[in-house]
PDB file of N, CA and C in Angstrom:
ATOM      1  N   UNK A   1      99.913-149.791 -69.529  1.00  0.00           N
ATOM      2  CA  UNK A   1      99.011-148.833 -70.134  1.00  0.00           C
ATOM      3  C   UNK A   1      98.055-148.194 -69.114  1.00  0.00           C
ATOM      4  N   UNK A   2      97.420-148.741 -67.899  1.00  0.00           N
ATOM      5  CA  UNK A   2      96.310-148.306 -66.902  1.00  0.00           C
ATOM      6  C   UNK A   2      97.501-147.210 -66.345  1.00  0.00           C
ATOM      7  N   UNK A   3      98.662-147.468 -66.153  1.00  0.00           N
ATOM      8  CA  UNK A   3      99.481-146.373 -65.097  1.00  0.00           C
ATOM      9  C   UNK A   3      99.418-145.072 -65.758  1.00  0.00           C
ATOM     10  N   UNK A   4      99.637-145.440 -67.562  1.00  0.00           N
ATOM     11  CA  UNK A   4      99.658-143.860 -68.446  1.00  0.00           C
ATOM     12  C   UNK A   4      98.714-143.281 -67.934  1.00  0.00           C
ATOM     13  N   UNK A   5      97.443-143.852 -68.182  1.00  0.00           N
ATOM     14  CA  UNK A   5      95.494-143.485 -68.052  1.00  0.00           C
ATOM     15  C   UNK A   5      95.494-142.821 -66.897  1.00  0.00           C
ATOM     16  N   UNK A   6      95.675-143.198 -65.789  1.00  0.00           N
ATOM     17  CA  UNK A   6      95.620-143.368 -64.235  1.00  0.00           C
ATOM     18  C   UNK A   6      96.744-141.571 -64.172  1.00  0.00           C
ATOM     19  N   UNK A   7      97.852-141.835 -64.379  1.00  0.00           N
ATOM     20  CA  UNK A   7      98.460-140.374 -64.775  1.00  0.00           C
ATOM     21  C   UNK A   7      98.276-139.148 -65.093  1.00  0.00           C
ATOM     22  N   UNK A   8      97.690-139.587 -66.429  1.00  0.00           N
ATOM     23  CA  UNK A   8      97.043-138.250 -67.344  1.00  0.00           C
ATOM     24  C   UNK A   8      96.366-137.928 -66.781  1.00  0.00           C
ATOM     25  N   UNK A   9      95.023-138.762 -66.090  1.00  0.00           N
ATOM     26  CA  UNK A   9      93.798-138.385 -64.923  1.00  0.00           C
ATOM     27  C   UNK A   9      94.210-137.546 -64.276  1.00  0.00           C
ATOM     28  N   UNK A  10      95.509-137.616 -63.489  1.00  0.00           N
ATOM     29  CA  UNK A  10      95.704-136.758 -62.133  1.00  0.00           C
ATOM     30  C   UNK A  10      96.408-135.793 -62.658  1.00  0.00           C
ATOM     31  N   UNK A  11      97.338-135.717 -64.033  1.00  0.00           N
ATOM     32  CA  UNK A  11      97.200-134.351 -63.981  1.00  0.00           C
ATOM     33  C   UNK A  11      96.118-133.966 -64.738  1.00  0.00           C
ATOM     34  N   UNK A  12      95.592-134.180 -65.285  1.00  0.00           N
ATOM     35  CA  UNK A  12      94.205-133.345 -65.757  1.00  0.00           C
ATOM     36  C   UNK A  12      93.400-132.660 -64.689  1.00  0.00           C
ATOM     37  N   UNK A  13      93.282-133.689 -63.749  1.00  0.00           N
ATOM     38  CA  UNK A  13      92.678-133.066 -62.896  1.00  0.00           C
ATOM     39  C   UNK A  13      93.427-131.725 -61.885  1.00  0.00           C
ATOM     40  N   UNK A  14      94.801-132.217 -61.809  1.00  0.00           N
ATOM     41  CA  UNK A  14      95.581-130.965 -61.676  1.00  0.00           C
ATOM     42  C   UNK A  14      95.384-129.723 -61.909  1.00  0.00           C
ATOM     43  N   UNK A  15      96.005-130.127 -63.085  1.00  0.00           N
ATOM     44  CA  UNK A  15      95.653-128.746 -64.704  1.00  0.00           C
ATOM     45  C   UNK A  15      94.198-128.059 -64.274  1.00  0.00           C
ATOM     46  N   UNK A  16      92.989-128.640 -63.842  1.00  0.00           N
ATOM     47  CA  UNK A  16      91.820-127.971 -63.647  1.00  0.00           C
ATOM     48  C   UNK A  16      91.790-127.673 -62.418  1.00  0.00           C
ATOM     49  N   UNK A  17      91.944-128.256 -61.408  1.00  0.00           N
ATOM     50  CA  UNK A  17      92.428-127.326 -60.007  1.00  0.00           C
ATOM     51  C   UNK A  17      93.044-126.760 -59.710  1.00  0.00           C
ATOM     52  N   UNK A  18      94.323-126.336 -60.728  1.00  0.00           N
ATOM     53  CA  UNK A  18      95.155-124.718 -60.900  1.00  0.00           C
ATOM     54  C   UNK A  18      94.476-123.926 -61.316  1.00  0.00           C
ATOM     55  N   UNK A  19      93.728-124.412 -62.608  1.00  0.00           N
ATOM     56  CA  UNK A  19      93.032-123.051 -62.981  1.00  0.00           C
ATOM     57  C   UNK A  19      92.087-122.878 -61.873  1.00  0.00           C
ATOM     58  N   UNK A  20      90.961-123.077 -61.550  1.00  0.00           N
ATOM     59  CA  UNK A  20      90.279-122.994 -60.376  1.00  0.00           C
ATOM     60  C   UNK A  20      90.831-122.157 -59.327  1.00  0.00           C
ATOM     61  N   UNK A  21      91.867-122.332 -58.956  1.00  0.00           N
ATOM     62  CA  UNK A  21      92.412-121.551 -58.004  1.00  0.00           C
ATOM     63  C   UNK A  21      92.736-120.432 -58.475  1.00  0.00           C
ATOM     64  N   UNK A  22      93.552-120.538 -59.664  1.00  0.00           N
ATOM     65  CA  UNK A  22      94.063-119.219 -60.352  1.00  0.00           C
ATOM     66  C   UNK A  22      92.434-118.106 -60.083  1.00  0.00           C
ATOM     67  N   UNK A  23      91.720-118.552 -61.151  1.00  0.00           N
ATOM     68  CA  UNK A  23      90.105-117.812 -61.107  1.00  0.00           C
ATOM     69  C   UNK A  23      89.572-117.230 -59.737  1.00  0.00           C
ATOM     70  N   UNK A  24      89.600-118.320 -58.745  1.00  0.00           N
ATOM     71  CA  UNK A  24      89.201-117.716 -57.022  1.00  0.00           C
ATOM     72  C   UNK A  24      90.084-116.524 -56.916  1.00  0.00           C
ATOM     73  N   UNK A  25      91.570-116.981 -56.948  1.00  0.00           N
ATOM     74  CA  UNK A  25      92.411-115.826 -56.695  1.00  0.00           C
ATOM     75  C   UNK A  25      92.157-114.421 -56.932  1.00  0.00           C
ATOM     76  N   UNK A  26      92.025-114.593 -58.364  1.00  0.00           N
ATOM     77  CA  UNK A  26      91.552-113.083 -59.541  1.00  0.00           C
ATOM     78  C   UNK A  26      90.649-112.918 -58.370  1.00  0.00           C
ATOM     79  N   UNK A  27      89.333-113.724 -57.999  1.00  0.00           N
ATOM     80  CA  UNK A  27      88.297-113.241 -57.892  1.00  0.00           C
ATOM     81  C   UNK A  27      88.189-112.340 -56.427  1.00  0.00           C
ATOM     82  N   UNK A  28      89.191-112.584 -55.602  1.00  0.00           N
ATOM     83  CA  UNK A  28      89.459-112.291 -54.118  1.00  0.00           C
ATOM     84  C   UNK A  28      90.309-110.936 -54.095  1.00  0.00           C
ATOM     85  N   UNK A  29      90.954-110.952 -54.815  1.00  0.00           N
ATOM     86  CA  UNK A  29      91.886-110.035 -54.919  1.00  0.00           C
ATOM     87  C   UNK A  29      91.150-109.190 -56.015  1.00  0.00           C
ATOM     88  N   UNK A  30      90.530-108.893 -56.359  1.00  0.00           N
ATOM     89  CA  UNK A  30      89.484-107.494 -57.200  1.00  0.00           C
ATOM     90  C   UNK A  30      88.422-107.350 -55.787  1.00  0.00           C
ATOM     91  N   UNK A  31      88.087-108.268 -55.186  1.00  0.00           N
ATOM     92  CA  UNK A  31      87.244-108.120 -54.101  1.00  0.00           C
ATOM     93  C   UNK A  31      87.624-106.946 -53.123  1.00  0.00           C
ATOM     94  N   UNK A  32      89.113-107.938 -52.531  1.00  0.00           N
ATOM     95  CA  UNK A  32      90.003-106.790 -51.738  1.00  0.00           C
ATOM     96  C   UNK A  32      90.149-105.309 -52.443  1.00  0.00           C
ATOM     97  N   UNK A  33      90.983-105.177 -53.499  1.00  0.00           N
ATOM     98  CA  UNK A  33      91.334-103.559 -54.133  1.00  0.00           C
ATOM     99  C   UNK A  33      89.291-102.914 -54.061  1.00  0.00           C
ATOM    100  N   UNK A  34      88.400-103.894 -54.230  1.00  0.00           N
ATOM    101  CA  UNK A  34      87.528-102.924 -54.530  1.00  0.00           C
ATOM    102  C   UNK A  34      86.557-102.329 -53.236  1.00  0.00           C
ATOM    103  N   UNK A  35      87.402-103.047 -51.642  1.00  0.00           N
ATOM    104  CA  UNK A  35      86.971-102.632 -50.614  1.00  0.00           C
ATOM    105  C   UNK A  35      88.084-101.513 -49.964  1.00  0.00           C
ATOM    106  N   UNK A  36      88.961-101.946 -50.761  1.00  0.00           N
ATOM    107  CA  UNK A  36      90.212-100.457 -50.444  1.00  0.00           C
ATOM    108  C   UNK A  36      89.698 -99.073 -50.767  1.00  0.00           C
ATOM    109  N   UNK A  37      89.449 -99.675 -52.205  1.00  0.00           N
ATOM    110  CA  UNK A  37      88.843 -97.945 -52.805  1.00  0.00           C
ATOM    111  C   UNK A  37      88.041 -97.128 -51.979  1.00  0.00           C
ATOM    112  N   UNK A  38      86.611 -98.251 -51.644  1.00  0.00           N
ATOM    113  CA  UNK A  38      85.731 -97.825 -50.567  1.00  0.00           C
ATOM    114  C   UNK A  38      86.336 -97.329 -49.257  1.00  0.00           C
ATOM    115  N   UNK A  39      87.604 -98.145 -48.597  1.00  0.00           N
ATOM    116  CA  UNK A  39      88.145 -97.342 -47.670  1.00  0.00           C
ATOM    117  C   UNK A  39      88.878 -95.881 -47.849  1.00  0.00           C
ATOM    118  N   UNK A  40      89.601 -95.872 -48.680  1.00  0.00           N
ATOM    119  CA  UNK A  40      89.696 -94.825 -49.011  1.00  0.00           C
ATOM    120  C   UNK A  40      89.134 -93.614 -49.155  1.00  0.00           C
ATOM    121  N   UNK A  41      88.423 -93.323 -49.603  1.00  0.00           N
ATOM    122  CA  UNK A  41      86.909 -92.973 -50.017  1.00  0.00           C
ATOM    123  C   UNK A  41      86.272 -92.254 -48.903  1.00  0.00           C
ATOM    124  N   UNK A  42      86.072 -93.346 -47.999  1.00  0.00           N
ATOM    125  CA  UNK A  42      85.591 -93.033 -46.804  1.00  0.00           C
ATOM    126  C   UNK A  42      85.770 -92.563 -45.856  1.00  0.00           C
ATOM    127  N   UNK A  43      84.808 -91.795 -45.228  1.00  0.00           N
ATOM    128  CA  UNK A  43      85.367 -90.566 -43.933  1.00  0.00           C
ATOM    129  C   UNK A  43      85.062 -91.730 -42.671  1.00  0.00           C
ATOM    130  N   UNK A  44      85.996 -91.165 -42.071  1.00  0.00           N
ATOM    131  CA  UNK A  44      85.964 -91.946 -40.561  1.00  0.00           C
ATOM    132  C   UNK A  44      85.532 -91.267 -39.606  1.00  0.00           C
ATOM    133  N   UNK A  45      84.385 -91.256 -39.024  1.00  0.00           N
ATOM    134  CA  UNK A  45      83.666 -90.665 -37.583  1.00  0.00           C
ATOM    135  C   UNK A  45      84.158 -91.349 -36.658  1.00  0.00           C
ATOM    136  N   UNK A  46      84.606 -90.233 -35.454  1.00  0.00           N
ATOM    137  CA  UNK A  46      85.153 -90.121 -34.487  1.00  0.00           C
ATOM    138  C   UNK A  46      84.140 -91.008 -33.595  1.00  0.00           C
ATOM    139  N   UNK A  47      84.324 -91.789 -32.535  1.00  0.00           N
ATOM    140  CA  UNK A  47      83.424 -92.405 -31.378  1.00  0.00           C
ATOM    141  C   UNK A  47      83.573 -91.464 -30.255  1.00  0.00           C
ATOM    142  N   UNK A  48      82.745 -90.896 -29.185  1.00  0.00           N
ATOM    143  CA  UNK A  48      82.505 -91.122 -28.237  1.00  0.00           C
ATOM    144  C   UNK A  48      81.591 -92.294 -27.237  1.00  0.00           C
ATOM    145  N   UNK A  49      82.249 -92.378 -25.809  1.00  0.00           N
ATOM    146  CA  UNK A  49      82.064 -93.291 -24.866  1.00  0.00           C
ATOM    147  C   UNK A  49      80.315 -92.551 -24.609  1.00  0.00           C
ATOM    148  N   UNK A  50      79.700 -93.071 -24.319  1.00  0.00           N
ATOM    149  CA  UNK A  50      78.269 -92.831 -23.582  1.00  0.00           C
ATOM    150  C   UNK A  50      78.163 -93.035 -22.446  1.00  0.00           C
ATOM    151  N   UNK A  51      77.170 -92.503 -21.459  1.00  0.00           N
ATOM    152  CA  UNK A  51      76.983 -92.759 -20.597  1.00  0.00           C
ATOM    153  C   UNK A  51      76.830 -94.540 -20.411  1.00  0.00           C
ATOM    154  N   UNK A  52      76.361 -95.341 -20.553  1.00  0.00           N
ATOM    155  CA  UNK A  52      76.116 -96.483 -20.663  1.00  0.00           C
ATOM    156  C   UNK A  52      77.161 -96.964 -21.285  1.00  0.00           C
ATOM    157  N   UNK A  53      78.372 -96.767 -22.052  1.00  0.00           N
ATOM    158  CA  UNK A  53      79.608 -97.369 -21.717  1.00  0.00           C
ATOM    159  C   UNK A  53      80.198 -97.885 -23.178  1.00  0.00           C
ATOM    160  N   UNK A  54      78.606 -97.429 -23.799  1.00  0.00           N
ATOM    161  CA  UNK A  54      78.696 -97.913 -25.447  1.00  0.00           C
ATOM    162  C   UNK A  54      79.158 -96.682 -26.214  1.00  0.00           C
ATOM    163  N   UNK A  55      80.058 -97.299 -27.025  1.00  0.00           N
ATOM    164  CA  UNK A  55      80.679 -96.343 -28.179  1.00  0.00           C
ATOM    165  C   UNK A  55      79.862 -96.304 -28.959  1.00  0.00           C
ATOM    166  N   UNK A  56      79.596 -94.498 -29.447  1.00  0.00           N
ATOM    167  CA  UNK A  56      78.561 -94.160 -30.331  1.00  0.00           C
ATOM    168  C   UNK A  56      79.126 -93.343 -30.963  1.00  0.00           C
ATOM    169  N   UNK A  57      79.103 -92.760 -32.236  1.00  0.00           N
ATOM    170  CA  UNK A  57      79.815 -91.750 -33.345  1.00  0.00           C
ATOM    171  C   UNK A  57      79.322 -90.568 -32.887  1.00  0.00           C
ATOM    172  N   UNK A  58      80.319 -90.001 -32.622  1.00  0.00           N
ATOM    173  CA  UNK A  58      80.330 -88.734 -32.650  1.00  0.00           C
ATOM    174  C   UNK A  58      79.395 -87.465 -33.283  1.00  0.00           C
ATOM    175  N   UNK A  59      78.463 -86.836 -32.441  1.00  0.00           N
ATOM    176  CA  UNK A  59      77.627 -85.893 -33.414  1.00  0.00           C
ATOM    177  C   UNK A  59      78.157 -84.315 -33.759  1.00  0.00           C
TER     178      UNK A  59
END
């Protein structure tokens, strides 16, 4: 009977660390698409080199 108990435990605890992951997942991946959009979206300024060697955006 302790081996059934001892069982069910681990997958229960299973069962709740799939979902868990499942949820992070969702949560990473709406993260990503919603920094795409923003790339998208977004204009890209050109760099020039400076005298001093540092890349600065283009005016």
């Amino acid at each position: 009977m302790p081996q059934l108990i001892g069982i069910a435990l681990i997958a229960l605890v299973g069962w709740y660390a799939w979902r868990v992951l499942k949820r992070e997942m969702a949560r990473v991946d709406n993260e990503v698409r919603e920094q795409e959009v923003k790339a998208e979206t977004k204009e890209v300024t050109p760099l020039e080199k400076d005298e001093d060697g540092v890349y600065r955006p283009k005016k």
